[in-house]
PDB file of N, CA and C in Angstrom:
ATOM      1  N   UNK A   1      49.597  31.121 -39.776  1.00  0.00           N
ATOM      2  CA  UNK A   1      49.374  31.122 -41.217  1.00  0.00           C
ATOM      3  C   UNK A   1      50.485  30.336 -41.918  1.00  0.00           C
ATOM      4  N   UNK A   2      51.788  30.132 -41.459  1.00  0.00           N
ATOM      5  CA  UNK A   2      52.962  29.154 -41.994  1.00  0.00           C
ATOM      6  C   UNK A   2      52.448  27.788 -41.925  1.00  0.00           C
ATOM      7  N   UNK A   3      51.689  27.089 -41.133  1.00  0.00           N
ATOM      8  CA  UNK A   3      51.254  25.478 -40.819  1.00  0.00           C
ATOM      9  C   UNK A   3      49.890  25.796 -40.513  1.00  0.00           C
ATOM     10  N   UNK A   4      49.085  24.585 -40.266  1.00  0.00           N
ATOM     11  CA  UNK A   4      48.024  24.366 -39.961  1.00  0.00           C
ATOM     12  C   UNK A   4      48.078  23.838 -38.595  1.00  0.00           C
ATOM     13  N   UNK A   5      49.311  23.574 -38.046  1.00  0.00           N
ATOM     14  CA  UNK A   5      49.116  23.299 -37.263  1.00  0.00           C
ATOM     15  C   UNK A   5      49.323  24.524 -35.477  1.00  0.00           C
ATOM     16  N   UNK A   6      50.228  25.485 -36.780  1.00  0.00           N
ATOM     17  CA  UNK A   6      50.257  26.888 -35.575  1.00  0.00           C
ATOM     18  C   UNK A   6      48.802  27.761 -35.727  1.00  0.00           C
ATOM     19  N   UNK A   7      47.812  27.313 -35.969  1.00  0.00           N
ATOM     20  CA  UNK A   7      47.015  28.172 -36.323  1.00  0.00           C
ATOM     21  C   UNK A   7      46.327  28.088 -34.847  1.00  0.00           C
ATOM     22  N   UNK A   8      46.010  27.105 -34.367  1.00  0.00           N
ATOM     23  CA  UNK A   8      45.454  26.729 -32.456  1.00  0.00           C
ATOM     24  C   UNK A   8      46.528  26.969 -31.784  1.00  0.00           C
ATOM     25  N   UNK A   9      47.568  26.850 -32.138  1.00  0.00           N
ATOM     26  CA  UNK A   9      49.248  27.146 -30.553  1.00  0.00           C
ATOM     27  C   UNK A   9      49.222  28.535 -30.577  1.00  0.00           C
ATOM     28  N   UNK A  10      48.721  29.238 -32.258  1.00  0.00           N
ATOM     29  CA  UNK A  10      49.388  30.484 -31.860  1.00  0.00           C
ATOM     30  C   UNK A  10      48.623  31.011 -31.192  1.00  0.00           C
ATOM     31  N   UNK A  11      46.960  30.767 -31.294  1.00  0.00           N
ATOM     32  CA  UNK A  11      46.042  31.624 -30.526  1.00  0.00           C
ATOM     33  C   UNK A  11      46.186  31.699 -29.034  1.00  0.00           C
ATOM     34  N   UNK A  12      47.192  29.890 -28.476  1.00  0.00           N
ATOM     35  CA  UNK A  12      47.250  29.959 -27.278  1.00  0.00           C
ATOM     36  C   UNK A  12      48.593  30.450 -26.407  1.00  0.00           C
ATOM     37  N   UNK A  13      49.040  29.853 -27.080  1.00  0.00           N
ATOM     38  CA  UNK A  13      50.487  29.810 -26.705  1.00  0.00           C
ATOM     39  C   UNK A  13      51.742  31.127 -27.187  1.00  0.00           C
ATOM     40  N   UNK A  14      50.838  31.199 -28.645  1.00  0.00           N
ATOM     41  CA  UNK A  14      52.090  32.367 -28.901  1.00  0.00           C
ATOM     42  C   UNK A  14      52.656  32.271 -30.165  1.00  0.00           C
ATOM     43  N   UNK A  15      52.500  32.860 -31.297  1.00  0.00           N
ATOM     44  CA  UNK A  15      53.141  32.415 -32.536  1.00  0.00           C
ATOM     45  C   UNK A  15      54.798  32.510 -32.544  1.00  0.00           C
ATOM     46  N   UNK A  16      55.289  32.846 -31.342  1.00  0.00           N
ATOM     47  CA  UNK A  16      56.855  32.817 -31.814  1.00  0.00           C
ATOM     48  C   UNK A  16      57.049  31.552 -31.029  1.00  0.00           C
ATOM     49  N   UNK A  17      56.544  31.019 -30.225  1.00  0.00           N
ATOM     50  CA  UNK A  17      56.690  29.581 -29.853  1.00  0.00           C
ATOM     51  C   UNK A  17      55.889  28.378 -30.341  1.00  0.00           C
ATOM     52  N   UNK A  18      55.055  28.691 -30.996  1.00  0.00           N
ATOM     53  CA  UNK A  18      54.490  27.833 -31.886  1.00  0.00           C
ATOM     54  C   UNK A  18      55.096  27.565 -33.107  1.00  0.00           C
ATOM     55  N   UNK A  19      55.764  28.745 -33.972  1.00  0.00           N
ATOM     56  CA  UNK A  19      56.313  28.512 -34.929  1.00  0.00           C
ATOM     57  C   UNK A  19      57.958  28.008 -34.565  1.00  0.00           C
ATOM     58  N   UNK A  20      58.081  27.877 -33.789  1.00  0.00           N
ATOM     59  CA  UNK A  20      59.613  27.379 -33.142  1.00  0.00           C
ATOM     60  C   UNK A  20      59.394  26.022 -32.712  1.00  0.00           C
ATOM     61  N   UNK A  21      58.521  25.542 -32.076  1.00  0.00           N
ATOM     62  CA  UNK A  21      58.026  24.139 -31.828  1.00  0.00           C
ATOM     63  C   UNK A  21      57.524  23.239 -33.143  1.00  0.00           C
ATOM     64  N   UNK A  22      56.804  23.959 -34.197  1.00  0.00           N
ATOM     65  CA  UNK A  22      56.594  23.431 -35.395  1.00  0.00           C
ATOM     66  C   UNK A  22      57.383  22.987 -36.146  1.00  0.00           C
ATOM     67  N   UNK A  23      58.311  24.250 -36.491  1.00  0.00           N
ATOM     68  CA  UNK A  23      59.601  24.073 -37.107  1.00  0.00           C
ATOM     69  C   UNK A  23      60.307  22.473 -36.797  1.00  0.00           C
ATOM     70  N   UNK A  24      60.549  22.781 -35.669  1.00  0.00           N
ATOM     71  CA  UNK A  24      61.484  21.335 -34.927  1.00  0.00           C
ATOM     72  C   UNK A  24      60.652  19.814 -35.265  1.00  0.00           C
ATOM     73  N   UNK A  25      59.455  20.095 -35.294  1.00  0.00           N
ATOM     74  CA  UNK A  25      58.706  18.975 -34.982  1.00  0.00           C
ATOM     75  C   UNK A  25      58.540  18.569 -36.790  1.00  0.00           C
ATOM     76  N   UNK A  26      58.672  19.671 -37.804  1.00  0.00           N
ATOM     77  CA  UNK A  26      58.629  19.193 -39.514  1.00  0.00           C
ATOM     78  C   UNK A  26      60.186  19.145 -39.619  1.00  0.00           C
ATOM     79  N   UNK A  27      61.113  19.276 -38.738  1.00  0.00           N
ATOM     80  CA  UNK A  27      61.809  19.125 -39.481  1.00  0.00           C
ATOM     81  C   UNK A  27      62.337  17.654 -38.991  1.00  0.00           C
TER      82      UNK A  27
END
């Protein structure tokens, strides 16, 4: 729900590593 783009990683992967990979990747 923070990006559009954790919305598919988190279902797969995991929202605390999705939102940690996102992070890095906007910032």
């Amino acid at each position: 729900m923070s990006g559009g783009f954790a919305a598919p990683g988190a279902g797969k992967a995991g929202r605390n590593q999705t939102i940690m990979t996102g992070a890095a990747a906007a910032s």
